[in-house]
PDB file of N, CA and C in Angstrom:
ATOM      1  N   UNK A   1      31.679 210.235 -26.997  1.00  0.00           N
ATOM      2  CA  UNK A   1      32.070 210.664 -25.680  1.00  0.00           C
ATOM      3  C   UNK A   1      33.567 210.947 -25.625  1.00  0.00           C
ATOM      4  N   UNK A   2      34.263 209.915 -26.373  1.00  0.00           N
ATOM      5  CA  UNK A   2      35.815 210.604 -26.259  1.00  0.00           C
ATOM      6  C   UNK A   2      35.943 211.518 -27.418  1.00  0.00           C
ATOM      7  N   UNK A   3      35.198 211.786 -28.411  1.00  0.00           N
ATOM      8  CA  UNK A   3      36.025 212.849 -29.059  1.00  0.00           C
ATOM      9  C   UNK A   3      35.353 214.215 -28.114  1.00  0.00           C
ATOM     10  N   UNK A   4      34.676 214.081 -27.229  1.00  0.00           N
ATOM     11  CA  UNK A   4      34.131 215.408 -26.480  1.00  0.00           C
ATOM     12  C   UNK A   4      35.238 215.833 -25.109  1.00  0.00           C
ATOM     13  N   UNK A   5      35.816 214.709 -24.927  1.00  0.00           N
ATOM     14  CA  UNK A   5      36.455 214.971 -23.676  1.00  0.00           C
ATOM     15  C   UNK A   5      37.421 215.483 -24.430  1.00  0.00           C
ATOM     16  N   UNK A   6      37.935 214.815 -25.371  1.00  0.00           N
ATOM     17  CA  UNK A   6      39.558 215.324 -26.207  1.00  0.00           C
ATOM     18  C   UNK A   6      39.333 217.088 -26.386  1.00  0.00           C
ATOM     19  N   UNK A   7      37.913 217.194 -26.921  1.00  0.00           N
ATOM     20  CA  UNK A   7      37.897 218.518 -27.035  1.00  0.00           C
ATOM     21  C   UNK A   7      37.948 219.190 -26.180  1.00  0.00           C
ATOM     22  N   UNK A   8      37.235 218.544 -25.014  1.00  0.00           N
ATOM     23  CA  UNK A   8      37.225 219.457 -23.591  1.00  0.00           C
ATOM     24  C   UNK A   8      38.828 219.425 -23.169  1.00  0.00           C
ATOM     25  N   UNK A   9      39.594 218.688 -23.172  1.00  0.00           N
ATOM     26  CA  UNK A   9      40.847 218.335 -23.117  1.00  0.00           C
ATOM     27  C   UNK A   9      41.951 219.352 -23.713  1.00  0.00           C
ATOM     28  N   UNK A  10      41.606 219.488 -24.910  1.00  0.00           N
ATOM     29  CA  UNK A  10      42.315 220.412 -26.053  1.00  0.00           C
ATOM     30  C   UNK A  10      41.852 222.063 -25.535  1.00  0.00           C
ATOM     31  N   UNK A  11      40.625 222.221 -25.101  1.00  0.00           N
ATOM     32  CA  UNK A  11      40.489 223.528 -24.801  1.00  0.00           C
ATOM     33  C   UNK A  11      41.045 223.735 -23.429  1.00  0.00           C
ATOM     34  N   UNK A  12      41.041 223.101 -22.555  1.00  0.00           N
ATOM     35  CA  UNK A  12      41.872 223.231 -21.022  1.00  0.00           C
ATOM     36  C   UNK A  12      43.699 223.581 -21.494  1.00  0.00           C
ATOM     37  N   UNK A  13      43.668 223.036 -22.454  1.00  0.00           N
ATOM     38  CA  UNK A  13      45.201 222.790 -22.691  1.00  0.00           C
ATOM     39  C   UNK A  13      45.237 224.344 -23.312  1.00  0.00           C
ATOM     40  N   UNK A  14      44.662 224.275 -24.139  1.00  0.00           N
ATOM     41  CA  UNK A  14      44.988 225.889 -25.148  1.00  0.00           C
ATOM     42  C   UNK A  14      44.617 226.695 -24.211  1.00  0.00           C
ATOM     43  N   UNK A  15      43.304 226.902 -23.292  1.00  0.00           N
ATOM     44  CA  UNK A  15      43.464 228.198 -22.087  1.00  0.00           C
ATOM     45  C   UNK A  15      44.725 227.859 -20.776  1.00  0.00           C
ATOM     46  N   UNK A  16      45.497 226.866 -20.592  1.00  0.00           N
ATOM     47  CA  UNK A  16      46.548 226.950 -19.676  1.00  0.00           C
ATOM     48  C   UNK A  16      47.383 227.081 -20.078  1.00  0.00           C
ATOM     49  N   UNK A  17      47.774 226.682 -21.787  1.00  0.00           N
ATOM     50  CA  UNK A  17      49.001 227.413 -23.008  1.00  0.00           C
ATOM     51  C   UNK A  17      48.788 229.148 -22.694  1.00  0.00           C
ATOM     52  N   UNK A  18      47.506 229.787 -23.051  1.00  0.00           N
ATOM     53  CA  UNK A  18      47.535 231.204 -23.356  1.00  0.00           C
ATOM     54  C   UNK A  18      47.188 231.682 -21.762  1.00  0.00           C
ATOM     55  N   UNK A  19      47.125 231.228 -20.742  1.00  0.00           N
ATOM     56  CA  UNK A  19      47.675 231.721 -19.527  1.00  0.00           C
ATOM     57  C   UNK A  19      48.850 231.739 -19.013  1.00  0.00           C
ATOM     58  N   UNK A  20      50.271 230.724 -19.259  1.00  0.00           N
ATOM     59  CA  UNK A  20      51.188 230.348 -19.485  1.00  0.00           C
ATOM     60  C   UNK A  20      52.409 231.143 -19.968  1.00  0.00           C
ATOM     61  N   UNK A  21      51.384 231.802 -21.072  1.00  0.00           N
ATOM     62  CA  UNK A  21      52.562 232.624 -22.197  1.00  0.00           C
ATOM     63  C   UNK A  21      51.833 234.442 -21.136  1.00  0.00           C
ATOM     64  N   UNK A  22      50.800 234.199 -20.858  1.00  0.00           N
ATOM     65  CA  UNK A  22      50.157 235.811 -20.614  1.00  0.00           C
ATOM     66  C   UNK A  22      51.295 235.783 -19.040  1.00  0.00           C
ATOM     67  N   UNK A  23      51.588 234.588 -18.019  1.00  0.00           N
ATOM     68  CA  UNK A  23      52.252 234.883 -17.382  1.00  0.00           C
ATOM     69  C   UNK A  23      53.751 235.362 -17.750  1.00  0.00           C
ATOM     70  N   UNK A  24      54.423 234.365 -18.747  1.00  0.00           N
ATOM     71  CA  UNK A  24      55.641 234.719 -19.406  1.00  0.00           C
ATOM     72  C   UNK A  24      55.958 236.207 -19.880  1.00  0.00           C
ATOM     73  N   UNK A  25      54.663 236.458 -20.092  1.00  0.00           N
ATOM     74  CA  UNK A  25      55.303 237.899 -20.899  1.00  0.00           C
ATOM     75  C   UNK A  25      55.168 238.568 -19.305  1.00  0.00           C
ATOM     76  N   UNK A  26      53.961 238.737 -18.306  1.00  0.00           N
ATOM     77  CA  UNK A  26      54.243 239.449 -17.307  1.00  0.00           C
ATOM     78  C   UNK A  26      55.439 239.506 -16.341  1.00  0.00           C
ATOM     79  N   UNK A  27      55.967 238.229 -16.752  1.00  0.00           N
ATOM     80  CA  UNK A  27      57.585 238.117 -15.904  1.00  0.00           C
ATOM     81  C   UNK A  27      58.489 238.541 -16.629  1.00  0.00           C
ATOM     82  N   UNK A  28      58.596 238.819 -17.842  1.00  0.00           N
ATOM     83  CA  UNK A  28      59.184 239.347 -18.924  1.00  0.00           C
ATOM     84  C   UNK A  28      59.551 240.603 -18.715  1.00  0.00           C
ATOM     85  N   UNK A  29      57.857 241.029 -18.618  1.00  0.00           N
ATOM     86  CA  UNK A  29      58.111 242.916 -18.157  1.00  0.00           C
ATOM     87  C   UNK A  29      58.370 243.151 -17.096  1.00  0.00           C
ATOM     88  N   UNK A  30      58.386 242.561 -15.986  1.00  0.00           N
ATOM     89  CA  UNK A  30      58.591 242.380 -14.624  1.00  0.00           C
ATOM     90  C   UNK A  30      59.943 242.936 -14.837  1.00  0.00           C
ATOM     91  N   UNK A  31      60.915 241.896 -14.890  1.00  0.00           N
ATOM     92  CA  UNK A  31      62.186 241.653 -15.578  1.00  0.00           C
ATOM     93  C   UNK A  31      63.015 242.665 -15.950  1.00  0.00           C
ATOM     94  N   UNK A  32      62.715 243.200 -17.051  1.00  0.00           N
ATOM     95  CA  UNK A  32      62.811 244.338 -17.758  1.00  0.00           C
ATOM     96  C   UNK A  32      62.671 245.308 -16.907  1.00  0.00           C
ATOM     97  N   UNK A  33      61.467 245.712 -16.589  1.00  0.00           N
ATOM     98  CA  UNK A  33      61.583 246.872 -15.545  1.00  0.00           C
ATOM     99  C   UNK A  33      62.274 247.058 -14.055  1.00  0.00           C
ATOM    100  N   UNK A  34      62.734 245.835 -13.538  1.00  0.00           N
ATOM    101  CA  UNK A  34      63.505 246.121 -12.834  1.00  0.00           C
ATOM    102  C   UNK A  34      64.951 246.020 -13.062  1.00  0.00           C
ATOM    103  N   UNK A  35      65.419 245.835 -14.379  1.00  0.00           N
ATOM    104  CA  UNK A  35      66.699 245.850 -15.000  1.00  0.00           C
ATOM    105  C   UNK A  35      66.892 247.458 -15.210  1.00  0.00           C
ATOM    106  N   UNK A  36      65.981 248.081 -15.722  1.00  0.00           N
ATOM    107  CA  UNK A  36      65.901 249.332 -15.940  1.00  0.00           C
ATOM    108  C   UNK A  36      66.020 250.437 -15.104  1.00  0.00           C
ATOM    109  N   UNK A  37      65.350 249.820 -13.767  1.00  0.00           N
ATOM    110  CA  UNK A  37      65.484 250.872 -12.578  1.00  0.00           C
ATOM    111  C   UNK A  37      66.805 250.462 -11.992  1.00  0.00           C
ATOM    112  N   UNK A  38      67.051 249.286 -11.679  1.00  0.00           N
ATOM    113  CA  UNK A  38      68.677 249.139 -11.940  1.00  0.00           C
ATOM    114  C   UNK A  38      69.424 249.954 -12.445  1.00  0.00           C
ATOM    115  N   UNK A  39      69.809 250.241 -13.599  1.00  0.00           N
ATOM    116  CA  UNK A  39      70.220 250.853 -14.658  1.00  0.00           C
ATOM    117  C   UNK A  39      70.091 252.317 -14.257  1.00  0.00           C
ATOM    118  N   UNK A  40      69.198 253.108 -14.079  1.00  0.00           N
ATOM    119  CA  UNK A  40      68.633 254.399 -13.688  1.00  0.00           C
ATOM    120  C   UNK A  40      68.875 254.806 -12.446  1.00  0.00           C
ATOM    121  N   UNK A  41      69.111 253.954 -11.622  1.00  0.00           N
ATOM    122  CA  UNK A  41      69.545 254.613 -10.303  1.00  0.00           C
ATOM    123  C   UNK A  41      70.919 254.966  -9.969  1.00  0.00           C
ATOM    124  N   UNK A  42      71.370 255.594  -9.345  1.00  0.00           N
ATOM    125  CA  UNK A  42      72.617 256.013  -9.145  1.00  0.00           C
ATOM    126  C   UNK A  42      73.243 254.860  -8.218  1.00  0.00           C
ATOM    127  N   UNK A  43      74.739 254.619  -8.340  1.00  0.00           N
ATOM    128  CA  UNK A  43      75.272 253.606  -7.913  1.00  0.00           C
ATOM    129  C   UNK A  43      75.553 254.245  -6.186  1.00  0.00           C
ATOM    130  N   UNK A  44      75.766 253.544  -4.925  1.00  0.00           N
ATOM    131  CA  UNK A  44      76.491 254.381  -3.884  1.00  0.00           C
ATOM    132  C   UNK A  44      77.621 254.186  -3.714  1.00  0.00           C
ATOM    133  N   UNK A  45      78.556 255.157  -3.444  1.00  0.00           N
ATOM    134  CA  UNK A  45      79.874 255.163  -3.781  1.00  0.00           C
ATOM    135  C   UNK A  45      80.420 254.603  -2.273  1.00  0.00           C
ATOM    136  N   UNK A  46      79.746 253.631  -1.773  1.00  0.00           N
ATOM    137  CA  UNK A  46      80.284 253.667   0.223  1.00  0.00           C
ATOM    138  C   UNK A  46      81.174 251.983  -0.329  1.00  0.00           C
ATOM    139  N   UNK A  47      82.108 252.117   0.251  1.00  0.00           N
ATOM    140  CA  UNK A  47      83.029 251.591   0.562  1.00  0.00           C
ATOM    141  C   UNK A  47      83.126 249.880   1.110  1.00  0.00           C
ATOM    142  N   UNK A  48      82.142 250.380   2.216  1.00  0.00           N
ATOM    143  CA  UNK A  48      81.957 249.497   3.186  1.00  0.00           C
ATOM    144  C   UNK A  48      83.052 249.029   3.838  1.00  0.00           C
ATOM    145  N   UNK A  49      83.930 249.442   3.660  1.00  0.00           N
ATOM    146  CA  UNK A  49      84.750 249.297   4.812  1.00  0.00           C
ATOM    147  C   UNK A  49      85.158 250.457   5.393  1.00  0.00           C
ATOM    148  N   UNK A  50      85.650 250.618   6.789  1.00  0.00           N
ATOM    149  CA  UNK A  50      86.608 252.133   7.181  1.00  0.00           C
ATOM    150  C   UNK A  50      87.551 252.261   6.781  1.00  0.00           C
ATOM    151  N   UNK A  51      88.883 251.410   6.580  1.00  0.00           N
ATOM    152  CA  UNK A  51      90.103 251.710   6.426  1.00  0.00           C
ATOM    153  C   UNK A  51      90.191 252.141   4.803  1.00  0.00           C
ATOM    154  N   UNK A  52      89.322 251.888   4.099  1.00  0.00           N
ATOM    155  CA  UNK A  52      89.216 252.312   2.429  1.00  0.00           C
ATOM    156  C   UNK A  52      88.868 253.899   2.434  1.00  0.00           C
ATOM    157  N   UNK A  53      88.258 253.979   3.354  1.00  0.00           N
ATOM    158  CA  UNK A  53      87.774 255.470   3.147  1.00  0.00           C
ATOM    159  C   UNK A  53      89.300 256.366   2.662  1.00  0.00           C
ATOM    160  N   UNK A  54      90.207 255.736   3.162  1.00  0.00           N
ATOM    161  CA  UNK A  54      91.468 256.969   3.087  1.00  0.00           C
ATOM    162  C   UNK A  54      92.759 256.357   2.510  1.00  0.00           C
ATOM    163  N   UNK A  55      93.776 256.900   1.936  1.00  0.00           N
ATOM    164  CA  UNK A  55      94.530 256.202   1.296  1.00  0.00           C
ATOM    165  C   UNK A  55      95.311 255.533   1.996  1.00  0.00           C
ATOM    166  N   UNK A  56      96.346 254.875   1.246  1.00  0.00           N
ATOM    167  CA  UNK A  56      97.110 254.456   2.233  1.00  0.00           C
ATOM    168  C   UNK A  56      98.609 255.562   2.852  1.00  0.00           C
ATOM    169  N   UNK A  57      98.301 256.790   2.102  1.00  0.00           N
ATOM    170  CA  UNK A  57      99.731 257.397   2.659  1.00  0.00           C
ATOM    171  C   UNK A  57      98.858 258.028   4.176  1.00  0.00           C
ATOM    172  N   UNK A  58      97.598 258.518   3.483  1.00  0.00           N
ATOM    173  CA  UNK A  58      96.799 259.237   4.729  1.00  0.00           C
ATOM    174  C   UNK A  58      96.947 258.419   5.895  1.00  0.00           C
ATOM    175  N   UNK A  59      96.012 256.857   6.148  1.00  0.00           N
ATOM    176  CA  UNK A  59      96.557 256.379   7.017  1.00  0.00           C
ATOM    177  C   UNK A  59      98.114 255.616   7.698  1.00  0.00           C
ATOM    178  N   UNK A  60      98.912 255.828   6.827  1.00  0.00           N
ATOM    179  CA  UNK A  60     100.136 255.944   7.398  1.00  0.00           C
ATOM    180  C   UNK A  60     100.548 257.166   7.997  1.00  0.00           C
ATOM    181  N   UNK A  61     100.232 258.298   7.816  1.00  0.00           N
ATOM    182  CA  UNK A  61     100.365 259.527   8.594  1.00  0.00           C
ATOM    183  C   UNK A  61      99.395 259.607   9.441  1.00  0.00           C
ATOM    184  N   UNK A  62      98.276 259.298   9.871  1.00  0.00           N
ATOM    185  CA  UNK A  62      97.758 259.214  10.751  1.00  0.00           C
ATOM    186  C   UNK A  62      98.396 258.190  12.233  1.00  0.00           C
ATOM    187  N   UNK A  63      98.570 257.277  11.339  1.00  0.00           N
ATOM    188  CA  UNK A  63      99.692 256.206  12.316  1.00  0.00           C
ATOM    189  C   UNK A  63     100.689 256.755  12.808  1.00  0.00           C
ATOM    190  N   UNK A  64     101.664 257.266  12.250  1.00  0.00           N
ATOM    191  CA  UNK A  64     103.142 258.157  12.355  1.00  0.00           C
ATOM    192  C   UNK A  64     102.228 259.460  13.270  1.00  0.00           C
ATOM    193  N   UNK A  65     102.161 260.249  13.171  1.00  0.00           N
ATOM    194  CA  UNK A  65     101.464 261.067  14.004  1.00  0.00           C
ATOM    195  C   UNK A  65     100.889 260.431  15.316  1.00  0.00           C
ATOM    196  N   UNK A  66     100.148 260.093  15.511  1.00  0.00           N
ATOM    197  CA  UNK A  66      99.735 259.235  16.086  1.00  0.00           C
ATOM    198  C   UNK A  66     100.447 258.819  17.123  1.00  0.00           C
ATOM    199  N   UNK A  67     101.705 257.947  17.007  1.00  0.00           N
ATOM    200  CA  UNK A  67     102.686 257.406  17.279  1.00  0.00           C
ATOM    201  C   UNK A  67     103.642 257.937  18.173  1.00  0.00           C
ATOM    202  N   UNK A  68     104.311 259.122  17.230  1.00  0.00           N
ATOM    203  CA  UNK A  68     104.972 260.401  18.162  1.00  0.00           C
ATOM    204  C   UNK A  68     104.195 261.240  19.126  1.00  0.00           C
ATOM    205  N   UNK A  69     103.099 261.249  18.977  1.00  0.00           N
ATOM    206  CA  UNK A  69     102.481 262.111  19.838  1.00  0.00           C
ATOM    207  C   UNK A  69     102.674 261.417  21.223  1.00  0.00           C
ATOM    208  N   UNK A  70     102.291 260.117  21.022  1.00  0.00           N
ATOM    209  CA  UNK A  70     102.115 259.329  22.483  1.00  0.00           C
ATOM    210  C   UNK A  70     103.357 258.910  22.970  1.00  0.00           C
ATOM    211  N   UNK A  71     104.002 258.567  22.037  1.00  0.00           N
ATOM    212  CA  UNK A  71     105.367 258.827  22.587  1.00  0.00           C
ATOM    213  C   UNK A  71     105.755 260.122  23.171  1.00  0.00           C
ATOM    214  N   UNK A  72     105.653 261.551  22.976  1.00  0.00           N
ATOM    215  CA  UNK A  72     105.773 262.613  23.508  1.00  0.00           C
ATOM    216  C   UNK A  72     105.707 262.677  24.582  1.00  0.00           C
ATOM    217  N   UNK A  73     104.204 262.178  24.906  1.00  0.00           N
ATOM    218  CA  UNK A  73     103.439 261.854  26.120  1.00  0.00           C
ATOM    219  C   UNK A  73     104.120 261.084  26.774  1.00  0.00           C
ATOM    220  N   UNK A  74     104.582 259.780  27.072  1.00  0.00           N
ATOM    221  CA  UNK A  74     105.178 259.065  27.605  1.00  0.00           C
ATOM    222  C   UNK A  74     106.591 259.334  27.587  1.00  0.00           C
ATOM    223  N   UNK A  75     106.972 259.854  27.013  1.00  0.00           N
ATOM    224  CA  UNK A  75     108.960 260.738  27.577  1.00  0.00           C
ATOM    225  C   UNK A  75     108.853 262.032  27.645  1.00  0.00           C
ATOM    226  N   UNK A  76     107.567 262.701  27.933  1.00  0.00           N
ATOM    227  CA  UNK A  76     107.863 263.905  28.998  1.00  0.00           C
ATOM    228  C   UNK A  76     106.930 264.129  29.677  1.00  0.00           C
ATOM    229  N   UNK A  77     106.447 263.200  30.179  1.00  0.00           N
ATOM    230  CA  UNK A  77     105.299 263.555  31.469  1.00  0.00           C
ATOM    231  C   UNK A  77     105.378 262.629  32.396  1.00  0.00           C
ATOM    232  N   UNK A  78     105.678 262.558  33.274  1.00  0.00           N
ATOM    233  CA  UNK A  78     106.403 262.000  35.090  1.00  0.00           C
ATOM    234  C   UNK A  78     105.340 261.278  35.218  1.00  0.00           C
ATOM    235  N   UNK A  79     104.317 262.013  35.440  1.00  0.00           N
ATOM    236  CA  UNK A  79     103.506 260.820  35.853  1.00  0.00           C
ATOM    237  C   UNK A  79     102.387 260.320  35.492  1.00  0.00           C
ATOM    238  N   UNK A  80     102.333 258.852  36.093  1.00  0.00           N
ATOM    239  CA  UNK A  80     101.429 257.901  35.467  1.00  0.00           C
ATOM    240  C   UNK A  80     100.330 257.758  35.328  1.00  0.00           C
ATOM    241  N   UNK A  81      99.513 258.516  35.964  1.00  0.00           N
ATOM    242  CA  UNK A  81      98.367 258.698  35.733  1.00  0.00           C
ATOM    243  C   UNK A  81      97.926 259.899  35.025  1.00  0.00           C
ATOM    244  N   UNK A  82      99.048 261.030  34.522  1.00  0.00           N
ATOM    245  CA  UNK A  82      98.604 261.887  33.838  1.00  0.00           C
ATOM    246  C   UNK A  82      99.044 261.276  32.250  1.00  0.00           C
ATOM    247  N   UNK A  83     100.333 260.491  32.313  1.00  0.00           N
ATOM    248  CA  UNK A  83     100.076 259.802  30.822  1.00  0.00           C
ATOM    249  C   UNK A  83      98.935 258.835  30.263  1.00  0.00           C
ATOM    250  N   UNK A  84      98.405 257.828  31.583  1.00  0.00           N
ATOM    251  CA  UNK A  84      97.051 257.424  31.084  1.00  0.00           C
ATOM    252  C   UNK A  84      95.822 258.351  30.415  1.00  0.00           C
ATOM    253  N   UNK A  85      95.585 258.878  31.211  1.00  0.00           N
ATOM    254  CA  UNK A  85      94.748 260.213  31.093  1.00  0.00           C
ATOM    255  C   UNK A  85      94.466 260.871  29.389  1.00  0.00           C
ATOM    256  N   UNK A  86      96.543 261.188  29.236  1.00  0.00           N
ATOM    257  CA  UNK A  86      96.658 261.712  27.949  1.00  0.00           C
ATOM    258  C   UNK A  86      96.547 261.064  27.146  1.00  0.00           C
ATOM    259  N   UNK A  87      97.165 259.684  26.819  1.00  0.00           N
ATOM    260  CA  UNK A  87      97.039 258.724  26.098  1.00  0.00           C
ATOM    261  C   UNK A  87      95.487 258.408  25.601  1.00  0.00           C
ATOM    262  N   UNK A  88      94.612 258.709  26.646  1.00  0.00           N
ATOM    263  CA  UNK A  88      93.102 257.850  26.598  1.00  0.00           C
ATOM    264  C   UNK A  88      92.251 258.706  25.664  1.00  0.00           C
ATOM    265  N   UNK A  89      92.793 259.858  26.070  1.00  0.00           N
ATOM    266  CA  UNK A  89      91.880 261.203  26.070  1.00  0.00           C
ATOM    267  C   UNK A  89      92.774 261.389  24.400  1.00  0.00           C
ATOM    268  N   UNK A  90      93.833 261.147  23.919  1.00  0.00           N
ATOM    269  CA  UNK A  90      94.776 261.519  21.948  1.00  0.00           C
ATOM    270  C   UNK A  90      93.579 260.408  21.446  1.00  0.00           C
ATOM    271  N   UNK A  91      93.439 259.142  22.205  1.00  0.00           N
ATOM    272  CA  UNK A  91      92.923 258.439  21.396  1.00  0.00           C
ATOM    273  C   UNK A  91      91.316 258.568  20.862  1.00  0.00           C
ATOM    274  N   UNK A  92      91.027 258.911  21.955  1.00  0.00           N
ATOM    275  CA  UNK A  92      89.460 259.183  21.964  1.00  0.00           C
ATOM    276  C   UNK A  92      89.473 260.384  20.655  1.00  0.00           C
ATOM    277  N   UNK A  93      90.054 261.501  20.760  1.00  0.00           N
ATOM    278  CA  UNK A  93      90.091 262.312  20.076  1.00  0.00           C
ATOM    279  C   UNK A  93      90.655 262.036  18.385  1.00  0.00           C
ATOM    280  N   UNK A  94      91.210 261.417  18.470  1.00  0.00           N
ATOM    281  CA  UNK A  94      91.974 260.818  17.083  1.00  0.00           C
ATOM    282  C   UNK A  94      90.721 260.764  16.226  1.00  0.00           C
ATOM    283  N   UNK A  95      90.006 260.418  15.803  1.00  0.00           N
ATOM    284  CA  UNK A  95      88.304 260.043  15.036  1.00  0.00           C
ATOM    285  C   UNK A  95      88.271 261.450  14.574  1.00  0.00           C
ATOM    286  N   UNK A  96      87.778 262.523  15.626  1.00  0.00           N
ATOM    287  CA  UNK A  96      87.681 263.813  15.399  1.00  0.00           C
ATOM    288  C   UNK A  96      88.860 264.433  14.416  1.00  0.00           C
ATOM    289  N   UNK A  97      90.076 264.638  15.253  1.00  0.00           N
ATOM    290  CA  UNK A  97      90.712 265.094  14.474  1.00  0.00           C
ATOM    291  C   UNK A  97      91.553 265.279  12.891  1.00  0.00           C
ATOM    292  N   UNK A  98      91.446 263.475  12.795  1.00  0.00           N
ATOM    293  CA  UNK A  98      91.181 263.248  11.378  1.00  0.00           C
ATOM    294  C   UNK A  98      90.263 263.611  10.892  1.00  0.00           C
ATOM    295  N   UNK A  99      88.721 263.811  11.039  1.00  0.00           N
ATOM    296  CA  UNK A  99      87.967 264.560  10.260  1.00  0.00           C
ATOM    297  C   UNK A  99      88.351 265.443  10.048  1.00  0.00           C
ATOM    298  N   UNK A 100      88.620 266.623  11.095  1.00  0.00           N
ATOM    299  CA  UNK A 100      88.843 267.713  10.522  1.00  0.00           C
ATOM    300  C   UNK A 100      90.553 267.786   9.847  1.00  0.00           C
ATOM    301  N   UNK A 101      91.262 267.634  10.286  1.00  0.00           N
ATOM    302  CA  UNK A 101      92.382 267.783   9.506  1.00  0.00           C
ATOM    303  C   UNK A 101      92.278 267.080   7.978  1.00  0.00           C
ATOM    304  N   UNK A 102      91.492 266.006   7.852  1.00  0.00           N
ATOM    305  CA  UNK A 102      91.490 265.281   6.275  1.00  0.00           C
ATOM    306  C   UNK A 102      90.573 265.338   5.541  1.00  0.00           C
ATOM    307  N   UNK A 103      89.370 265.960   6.282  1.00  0.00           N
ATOM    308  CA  UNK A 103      87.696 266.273   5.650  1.00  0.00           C
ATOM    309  C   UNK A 103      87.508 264.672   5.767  1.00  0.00           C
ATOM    310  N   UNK A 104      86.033 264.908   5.604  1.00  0.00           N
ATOM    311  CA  UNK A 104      85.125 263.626   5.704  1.00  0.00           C
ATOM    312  C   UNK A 104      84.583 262.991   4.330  1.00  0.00           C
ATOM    313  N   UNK A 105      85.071 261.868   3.817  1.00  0.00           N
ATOM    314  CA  UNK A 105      84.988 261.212   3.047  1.00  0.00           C
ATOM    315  C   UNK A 105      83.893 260.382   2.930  1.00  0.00           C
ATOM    316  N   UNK A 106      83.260 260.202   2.030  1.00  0.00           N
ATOM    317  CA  UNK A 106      81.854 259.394   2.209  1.00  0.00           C
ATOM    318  C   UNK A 106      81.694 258.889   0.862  1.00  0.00           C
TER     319      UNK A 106
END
């Protein structure tokens, strides 16, 4: 009776060994193939941040520009509610106009 169980024993063991290794190799190729499509796909070149998108001289001229303009605005226009106005309305626009004056970077 025990050398039957040992055997029954020994064969449970050798089919959960060669299920064991049949999983190993399927995680293996698993593995592999997604190292590969890794590998094969193109990287994306985004930044993730905004201020990277542009160099640093670009956004220093955007700043400087920027800067004088609203200053313009505010030492030659009387009044105060038309410098709010202008001020609100350079800024809003600022986004835009760097696109087009610097092209769109992506």
């Amino acid at each position: 009776m025990a050398k039957e169980r040992a055997l029954r024993r020994a064969a449970r063991e050798a089919e959960a060994a060669k299920l064991r290794a049949k999983r190993a190799r399927a995680v293996a190729r698993r593995q592999r193939r997604r190292a590969l499509v890794v590998r094969l796909t193109p990287q994306r070149r985004r930044t993730g941040r905004l201020l990277l998108r542009r160099s640093r001289g670009q956004r220093a001229g955007i700043a400087v520009v920027t800067l004088v303009l609203l200053a313009l605005v505010w030492f030659l226009v009387d009044d105060i509610a038309l410098r709010m106005v202008l001020t609100v309305l350079g800024l809003l626009c600022l986004p835009a106009l760097v696109v087009v004056a610097l092209g769109r970077r992506t």
